[in-house]
N, C-alpha and C. Protein backbone atom coordinates (compact mmCIF):
# COMPACT_ATOMS: atom_id res chain seq x y z
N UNK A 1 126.01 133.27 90.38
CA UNK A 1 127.19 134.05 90.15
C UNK A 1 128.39 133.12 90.00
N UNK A 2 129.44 133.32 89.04
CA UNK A 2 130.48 132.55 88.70
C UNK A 2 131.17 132.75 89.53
N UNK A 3 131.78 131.52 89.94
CA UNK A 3 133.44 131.72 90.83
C UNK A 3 134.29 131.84 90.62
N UNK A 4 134.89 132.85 91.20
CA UNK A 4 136.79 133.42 90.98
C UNK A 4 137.62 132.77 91.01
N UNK A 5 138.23 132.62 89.92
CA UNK A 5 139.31 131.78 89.87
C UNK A 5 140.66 132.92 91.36
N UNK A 6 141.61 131.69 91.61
CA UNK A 6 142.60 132.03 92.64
C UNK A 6 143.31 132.93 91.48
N UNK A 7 143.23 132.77 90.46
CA UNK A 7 144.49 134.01 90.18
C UNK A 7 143.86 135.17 89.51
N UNK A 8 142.17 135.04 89.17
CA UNK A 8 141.60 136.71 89.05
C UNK A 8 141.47 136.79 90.52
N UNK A 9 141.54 136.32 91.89
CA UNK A 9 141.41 136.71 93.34
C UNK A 9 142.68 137.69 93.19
N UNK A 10 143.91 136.69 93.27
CA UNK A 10 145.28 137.03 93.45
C UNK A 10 145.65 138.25 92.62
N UNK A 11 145.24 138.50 91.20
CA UNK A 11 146.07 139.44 90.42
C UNK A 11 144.95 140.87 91.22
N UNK A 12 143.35 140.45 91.44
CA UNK A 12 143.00 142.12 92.26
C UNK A 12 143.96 141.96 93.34
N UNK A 13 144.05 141.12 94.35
CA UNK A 13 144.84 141.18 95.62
C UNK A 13 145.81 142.42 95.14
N UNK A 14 146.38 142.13 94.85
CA UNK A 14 148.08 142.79 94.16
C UNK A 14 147.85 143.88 94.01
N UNK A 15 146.97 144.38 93.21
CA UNK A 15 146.26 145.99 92.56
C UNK A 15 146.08 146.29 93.59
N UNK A 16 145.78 145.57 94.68
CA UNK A 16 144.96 147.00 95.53
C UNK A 16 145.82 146.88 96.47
N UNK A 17 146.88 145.95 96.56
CA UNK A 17 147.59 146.38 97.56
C UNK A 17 149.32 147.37 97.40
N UNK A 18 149.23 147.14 96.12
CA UNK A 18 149.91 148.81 95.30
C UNK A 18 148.98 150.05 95.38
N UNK A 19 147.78 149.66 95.24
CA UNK A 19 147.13 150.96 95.50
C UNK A 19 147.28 151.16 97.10
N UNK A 20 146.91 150.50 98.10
CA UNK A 20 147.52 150.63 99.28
C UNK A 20 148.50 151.12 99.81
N UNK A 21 149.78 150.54 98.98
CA UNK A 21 150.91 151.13 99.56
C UNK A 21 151.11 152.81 98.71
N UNK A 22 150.80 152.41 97.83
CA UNK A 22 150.61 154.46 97.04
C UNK A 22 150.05 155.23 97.64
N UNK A 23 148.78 154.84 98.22
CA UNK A 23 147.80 156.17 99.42
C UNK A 23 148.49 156.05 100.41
N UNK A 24 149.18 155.10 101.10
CA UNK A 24 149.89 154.96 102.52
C UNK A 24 151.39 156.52 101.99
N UNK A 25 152.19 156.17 101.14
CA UNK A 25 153.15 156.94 100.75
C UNK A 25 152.63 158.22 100.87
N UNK A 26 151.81 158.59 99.92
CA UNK A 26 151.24 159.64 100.14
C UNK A 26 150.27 160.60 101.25
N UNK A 27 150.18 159.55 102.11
CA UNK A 27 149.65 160.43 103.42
C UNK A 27 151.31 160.86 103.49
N UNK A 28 152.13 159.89 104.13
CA UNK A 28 153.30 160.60 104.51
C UNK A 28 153.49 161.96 103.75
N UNK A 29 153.66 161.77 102.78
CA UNK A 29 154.32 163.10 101.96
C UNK A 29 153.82 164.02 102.28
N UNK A 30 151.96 163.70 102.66
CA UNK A 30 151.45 165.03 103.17
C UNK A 30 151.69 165.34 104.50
N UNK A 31 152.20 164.57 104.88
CA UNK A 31 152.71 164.87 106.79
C UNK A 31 153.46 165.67 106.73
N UNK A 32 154.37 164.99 105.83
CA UNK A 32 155.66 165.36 105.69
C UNK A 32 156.13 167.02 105.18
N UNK A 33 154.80 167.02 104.38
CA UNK A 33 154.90 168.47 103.48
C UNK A 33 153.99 169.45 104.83
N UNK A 34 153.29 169.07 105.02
CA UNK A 34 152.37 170.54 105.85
C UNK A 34 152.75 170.36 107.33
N UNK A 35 153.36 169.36 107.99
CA UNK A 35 153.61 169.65 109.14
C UNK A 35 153.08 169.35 110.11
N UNK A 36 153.10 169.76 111.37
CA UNK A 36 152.23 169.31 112.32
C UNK A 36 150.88 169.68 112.15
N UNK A 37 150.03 169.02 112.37
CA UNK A 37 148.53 169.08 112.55
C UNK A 37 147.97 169.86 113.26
N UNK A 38 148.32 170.30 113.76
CA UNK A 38 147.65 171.05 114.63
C UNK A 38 147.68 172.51 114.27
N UNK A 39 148.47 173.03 113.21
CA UNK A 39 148.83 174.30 113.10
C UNK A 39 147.67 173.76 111.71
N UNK A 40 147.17 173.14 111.03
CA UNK A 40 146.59 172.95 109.55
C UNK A 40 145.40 173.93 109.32
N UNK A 41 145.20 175.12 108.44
CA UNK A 41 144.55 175.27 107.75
C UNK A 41 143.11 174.73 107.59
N UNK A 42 141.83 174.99 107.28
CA UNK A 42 140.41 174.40 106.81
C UNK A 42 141.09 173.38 105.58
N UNK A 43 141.60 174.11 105.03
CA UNK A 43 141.86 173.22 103.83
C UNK A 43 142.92 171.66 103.77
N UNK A 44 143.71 172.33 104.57
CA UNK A 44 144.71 170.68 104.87
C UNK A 44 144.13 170.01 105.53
N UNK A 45 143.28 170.30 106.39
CA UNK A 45 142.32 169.69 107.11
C UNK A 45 141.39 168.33 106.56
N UNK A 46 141.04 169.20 105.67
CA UNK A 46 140.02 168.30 104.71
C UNK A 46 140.35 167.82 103.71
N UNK A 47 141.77 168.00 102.75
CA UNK A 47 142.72 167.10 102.12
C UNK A 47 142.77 166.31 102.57
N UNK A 48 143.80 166.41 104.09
CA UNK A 48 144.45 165.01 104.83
C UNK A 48 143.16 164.35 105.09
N UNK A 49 141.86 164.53 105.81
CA UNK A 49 140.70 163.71 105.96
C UNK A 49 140.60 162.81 104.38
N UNK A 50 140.31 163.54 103.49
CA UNK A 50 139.76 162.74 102.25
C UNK A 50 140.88 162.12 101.89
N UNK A 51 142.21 162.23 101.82
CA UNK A 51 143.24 161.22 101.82
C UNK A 51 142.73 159.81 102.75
N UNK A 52 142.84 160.11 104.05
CA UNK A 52 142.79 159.00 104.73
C UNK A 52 140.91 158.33 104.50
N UNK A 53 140.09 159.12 104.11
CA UNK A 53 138.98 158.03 103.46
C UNK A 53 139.26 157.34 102.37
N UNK A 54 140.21 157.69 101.32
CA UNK A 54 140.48 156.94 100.16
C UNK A 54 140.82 155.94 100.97
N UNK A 55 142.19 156.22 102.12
CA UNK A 55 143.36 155.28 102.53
C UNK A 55 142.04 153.65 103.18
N UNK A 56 141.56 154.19 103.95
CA UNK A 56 140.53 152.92 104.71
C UNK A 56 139.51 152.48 103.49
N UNK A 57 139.50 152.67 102.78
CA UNK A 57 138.63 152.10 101.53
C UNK A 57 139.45 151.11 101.00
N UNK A 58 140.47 152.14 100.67
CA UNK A 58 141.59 150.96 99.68
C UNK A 58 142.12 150.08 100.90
N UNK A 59 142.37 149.73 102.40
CA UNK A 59 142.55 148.99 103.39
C UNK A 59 141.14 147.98 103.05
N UNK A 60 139.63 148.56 103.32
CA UNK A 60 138.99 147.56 103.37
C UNK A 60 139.01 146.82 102.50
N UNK A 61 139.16 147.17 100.64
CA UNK A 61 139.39 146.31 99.55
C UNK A 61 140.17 145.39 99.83
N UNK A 62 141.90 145.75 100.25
CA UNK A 62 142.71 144.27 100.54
C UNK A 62 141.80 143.35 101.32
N UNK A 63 141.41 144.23 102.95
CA UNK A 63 140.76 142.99 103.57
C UNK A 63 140.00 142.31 103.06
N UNK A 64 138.92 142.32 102.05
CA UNK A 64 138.17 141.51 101.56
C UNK A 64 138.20 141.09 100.54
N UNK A 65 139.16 141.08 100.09
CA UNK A 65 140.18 139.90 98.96
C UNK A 65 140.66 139.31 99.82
N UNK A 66 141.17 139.38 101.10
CA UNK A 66 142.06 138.31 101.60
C UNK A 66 140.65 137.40 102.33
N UNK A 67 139.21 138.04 102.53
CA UNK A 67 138.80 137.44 102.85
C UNK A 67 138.10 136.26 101.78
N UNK A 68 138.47 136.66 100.40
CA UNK A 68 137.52 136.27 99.49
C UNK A 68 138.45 134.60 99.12
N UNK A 69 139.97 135.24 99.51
CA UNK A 69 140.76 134.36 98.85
C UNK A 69 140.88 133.37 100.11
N UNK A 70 140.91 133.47 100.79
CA UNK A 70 140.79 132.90 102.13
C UNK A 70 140.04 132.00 102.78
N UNK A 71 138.62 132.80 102.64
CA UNK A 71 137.32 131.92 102.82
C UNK A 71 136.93 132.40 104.75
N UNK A 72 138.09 132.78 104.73
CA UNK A 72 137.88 133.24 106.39
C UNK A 72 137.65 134.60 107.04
N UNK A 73 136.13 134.80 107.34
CA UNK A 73 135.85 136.32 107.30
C UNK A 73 135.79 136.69 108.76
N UNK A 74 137.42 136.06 109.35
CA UNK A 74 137.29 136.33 111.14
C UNK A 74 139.21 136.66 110.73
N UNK A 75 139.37 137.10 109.78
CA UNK A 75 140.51 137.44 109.62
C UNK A 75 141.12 138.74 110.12
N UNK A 76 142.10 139.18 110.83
CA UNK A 76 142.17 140.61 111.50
C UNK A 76 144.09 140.53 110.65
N UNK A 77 144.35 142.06 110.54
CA UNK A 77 145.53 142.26 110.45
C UNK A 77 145.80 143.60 110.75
């Protein structure tokens, strides 16, 4: 398998960490829009869940670009 150059590492880095901060925004909005949790609907329920599985997907992608770019897979943030 060919090796990644640092700036096809660096330019995914970037993508996914705009995609990061876009699902992060958008949980808020949905906080923000439906309210406390505890009063939620079946359905907001399982929006806000599948929001926050996108959200830890697109989290694990950064982590493992930073681990890729890095070389260090004892990296925590």
């Amino acid at each position: 398998m060919k090796k990644r150059t640092d700036k096809e590492i660096l330019d995914d880095l970037v993508a996914a960490v705009r995609e990061y901060e876009s699902l992060r925004d958008d949980e808020w909005d949905f906080q923000d829009k439906h309210g406390n949790s505890d009063f939620w609907d079946d359905w907001e329920q399982k929006a806000h869940d599948e929001l926050i599985d996108e959200l830890a997907a697109s989290y694990g992608k950064v982590k493992d670009l930073i681990i890729e770019a890095t070389g260090d897979a004892s990296i925590t943030f």
